[in-house]
C-alpha atoms as a PDB file:
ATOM      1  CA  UNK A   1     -12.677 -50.136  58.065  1.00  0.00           C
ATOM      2  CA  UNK A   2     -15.979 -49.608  59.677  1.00  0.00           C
ATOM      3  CA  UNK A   3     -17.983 -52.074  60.394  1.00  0.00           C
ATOM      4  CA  UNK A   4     -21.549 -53.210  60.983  1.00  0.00           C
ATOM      5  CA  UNK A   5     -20.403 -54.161  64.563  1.00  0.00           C
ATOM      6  CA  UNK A   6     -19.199 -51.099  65.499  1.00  0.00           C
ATOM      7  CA  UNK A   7     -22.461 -48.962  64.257  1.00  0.00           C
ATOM      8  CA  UNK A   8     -24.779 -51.327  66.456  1.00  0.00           C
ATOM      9  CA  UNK A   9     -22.517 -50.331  69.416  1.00  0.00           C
ATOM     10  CA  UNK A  10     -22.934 -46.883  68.871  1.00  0.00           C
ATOM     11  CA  UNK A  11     -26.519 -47.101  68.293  1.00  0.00           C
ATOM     12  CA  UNK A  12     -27.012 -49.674  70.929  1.00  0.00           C
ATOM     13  CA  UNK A  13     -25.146 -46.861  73.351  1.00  0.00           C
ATOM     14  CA  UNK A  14     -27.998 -44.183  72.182  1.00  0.00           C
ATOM     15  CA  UNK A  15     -31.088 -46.355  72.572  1.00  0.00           C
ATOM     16  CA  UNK A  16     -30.369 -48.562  75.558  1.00  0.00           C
ATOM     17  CA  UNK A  17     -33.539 -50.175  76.240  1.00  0.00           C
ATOM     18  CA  UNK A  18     -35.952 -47.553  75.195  1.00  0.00           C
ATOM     19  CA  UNK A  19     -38.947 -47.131  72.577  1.00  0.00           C
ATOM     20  CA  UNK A  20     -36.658 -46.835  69.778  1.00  0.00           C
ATOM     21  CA  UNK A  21     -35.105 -50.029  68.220  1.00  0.00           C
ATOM     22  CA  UNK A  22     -32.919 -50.976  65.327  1.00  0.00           C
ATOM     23  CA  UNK A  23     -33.990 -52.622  62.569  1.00  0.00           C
ATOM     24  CA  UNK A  24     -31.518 -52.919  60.312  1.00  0.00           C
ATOM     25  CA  UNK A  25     -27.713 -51.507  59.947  1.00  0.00           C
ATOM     26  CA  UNK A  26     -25.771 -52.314  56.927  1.00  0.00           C
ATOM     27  CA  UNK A  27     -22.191 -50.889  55.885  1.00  0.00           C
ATOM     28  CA  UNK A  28     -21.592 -50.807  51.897  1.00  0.00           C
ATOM     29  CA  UNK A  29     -18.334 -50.523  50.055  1.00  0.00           C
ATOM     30  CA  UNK A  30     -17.176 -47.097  50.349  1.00  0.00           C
ATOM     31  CA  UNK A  31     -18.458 -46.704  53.771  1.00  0.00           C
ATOM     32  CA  UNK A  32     -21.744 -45.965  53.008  1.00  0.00           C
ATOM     33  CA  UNK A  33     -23.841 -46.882  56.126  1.00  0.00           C
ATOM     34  CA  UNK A  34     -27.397 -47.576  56.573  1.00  0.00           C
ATOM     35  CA  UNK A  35     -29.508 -47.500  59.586  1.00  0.00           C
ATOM     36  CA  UNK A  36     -32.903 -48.263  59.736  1.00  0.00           C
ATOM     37  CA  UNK A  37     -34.807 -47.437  62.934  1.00  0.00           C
ATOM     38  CA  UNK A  38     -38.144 -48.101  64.320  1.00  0.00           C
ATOM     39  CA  UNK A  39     -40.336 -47.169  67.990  1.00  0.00           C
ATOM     40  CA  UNK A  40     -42.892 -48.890  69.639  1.00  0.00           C
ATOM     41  CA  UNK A  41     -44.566 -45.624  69.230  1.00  0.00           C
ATOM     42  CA  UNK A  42     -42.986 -44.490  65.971  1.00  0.00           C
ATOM     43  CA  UNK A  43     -40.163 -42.431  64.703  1.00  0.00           C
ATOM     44  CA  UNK A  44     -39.617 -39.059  64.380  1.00  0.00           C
ATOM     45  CA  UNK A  45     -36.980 -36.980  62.675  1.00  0.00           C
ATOM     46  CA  UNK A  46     -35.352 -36.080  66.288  1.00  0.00           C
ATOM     47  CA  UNK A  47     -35.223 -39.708  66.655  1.00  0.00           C
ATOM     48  CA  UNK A  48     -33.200 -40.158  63.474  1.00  0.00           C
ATOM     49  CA  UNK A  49     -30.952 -36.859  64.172  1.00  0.00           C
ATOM     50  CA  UNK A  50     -30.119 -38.429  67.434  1.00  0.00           C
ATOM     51  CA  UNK A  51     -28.971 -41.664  66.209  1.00  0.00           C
ATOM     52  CA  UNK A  52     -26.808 -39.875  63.554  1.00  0.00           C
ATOM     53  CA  UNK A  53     -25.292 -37.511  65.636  1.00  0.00           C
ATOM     54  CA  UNK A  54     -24.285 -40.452  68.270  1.00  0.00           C
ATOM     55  CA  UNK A  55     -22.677 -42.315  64.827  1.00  0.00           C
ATOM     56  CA  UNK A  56     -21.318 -39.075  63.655  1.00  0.00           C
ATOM     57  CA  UNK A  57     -19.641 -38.320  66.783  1.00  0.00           C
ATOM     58  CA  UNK A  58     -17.948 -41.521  67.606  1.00  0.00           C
ATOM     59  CA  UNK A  59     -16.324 -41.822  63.844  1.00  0.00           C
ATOM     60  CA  UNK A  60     -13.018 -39.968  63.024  1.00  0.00           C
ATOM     61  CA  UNK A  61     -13.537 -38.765  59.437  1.00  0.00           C
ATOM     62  CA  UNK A  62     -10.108 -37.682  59.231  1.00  0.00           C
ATOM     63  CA  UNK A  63      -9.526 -41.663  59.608  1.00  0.00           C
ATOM     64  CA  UNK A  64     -11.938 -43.213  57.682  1.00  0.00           C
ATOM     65  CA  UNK A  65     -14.221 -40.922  55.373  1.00  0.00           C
ATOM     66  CA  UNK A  66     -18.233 -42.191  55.305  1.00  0.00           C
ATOM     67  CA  UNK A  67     -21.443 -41.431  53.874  1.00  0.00           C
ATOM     68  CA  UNK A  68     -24.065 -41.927  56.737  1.00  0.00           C
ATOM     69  CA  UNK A  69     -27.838 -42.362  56.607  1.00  0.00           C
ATOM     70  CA  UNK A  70     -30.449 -42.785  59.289  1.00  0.00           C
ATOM     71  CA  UNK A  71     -34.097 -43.708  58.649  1.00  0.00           C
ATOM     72  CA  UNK A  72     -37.190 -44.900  60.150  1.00  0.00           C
ATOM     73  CA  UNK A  73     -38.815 -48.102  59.189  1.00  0.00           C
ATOM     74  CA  UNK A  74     -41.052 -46.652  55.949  1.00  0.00           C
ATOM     75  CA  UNK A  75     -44.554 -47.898  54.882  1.00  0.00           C
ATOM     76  CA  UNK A  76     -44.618 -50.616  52.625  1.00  0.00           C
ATOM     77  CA  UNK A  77     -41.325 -52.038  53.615  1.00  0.00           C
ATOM     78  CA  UNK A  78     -41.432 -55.863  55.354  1.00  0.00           C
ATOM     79  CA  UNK A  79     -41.582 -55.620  58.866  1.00  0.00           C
ATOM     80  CA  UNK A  80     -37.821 -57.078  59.856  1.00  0.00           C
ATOM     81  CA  UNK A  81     -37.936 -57.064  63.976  1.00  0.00           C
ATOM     82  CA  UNK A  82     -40.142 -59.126  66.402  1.00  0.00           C
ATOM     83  CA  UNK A  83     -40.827 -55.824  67.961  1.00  0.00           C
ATOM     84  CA  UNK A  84     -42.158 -54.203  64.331  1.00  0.00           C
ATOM     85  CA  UNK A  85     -44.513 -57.710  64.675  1.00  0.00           C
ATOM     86  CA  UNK A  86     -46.044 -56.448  68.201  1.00  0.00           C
ATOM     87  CA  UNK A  87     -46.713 -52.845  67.606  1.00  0.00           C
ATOM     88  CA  UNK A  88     -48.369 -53.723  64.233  1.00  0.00           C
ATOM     89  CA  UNK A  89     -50.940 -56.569  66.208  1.00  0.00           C
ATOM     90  CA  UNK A  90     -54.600 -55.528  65.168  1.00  0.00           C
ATOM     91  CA  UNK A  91     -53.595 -54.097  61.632  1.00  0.00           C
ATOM     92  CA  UNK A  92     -54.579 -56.198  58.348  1.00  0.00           C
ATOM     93  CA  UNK A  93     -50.957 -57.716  56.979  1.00  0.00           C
ATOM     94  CA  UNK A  94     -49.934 -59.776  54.002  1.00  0.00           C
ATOM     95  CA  UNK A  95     -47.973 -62.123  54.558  1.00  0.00           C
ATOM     96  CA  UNK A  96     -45.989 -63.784  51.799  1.00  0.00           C
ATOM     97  CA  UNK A  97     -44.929 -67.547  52.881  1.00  0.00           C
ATOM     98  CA  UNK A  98     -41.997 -69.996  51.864  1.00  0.00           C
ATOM     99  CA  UNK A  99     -43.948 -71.696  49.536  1.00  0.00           C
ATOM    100  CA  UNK A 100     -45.365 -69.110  47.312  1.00  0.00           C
ATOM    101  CA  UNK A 101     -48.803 -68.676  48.915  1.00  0.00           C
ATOM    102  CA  UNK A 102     -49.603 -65.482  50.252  1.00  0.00           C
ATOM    103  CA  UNK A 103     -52.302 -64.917  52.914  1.00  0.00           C
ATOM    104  CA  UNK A 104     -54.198 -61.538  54.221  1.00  0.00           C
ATOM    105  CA  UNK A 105     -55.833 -61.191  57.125  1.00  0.00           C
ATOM    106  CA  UNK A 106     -55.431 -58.901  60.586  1.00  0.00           C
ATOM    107  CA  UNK A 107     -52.139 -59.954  62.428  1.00  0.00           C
ATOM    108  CA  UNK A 108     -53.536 -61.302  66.111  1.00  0.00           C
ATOM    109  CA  UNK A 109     -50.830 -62.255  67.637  1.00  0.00           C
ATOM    110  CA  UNK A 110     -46.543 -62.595  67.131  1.00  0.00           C
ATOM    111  CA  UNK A 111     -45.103 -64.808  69.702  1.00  0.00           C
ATOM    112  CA  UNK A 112     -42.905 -67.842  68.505  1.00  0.00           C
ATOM    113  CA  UNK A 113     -44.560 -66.981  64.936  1.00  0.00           C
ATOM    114  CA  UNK A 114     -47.514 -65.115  64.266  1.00  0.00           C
ATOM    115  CA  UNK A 115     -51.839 -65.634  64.139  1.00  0.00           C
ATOM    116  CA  UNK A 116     -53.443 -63.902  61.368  1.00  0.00           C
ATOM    117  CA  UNK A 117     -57.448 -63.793  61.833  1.00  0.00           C
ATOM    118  CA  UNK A 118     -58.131 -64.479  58.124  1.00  0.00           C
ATOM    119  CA  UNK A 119     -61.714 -63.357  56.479  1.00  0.00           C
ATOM    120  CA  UNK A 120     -64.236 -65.410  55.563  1.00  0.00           C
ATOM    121  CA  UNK A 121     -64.241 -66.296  52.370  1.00  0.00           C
ATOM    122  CA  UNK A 122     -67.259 -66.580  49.572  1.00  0.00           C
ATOM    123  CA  UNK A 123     -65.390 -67.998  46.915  1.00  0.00           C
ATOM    124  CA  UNK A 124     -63.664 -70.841  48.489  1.00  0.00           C
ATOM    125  CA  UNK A 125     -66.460 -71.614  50.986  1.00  0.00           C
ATOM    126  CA  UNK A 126     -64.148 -70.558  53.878  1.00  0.00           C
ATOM    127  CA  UNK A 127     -65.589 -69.486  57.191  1.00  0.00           C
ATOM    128  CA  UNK A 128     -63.764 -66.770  59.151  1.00  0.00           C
ATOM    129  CA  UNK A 129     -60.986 -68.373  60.690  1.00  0.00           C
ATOM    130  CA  UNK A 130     -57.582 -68.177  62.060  1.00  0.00           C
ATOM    131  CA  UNK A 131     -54.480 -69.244  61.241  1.00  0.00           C
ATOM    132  CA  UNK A 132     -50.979 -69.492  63.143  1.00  0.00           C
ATOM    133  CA  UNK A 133     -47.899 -69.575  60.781  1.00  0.00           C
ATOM    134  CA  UNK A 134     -44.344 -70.321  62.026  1.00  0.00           C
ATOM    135  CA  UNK A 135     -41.615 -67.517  61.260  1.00  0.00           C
ATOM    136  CA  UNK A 136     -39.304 -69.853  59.332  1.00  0.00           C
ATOM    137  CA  UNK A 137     -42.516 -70.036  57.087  1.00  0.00           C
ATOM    138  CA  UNK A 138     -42.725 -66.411  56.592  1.00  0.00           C
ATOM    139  CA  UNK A 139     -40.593 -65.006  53.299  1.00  0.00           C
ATOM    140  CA  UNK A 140     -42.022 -61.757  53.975  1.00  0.00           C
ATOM    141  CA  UNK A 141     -44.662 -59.721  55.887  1.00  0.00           C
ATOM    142  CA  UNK A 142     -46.335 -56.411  55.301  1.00  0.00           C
ATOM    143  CA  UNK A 143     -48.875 -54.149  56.888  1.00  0.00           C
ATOM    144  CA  UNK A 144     -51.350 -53.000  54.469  1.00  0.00           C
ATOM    145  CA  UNK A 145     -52.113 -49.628  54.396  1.00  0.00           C
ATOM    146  CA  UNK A 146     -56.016 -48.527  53.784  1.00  0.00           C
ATOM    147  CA  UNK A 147     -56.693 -44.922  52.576  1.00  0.00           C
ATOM    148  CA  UNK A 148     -60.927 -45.611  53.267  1.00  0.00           C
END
């Protein structure tokens, strides 16, 4: 059976300590596996070739038969790594919280949580002001993407 822990060795073998991170690696019944990649810099398809040749080439399909798929970190899905957090500092998120509330504002900083610089507000008399939020309060952050 292939497992989750054996695709994050391969990939870890690939990408070392470089630009390129993992995200997120699943394994589904059937052997369908999942890999979701990410850069400090971005992705790009050589990226994602790379990391599914490295899988491809270090699993026997005359073993264990697989369905394999490699993909970079997509707009409009949550950000899932601290490092996703970091490269994304100075771009307007939402974040959704624990208890239901959502807030939007530009993500300032993501070290042991993350500061959102939240706009000032007309309708609830709110000046500009900022606002740190622990991670175990975050259900789910995203960058908001702006077509002005």
């Amino acid at each position: 059976m292939i497992t989750e822990d054996r695709i994050a060795e391969l990939v870890a073998e690939k990408l070392s300590d470089g630009p390129i991170f993992v995200v997120e690696i699943k394994v589904h019944p059937g052997n369908k596996i999942h890999v979701e990649i990410d850069g400090d810099f971005g992705v790009n398809i050589a990226d994602c070739v790379a990391v599914s040749r490295q899988i491809e080439g270090n699993l026997d399909r005359e073993i264990e038969d697989f369905e394999l798929q490699v993909l970079s970190a997509g707009v409009g899905l949550p950000l899932k790594h601290e490092r996703q957090y970091r490269k994304n500092i100075g771009r307007e998120v939402s974040v959704s919280l624990e208890d239901g509330s959502e807030l939007i504002g530009v993500l300032m900083e993501s070290e042991d949580g993350v500061k959102l610089k939240l706009p000032a507000s007309k309708k609830k008399k709110l000046p500009e002001r900022e606002v740190s939020i622990a991670m175990d309060q975050i259900r789910e952050t995203k960058v908001r993407v702006s077509f002005k």
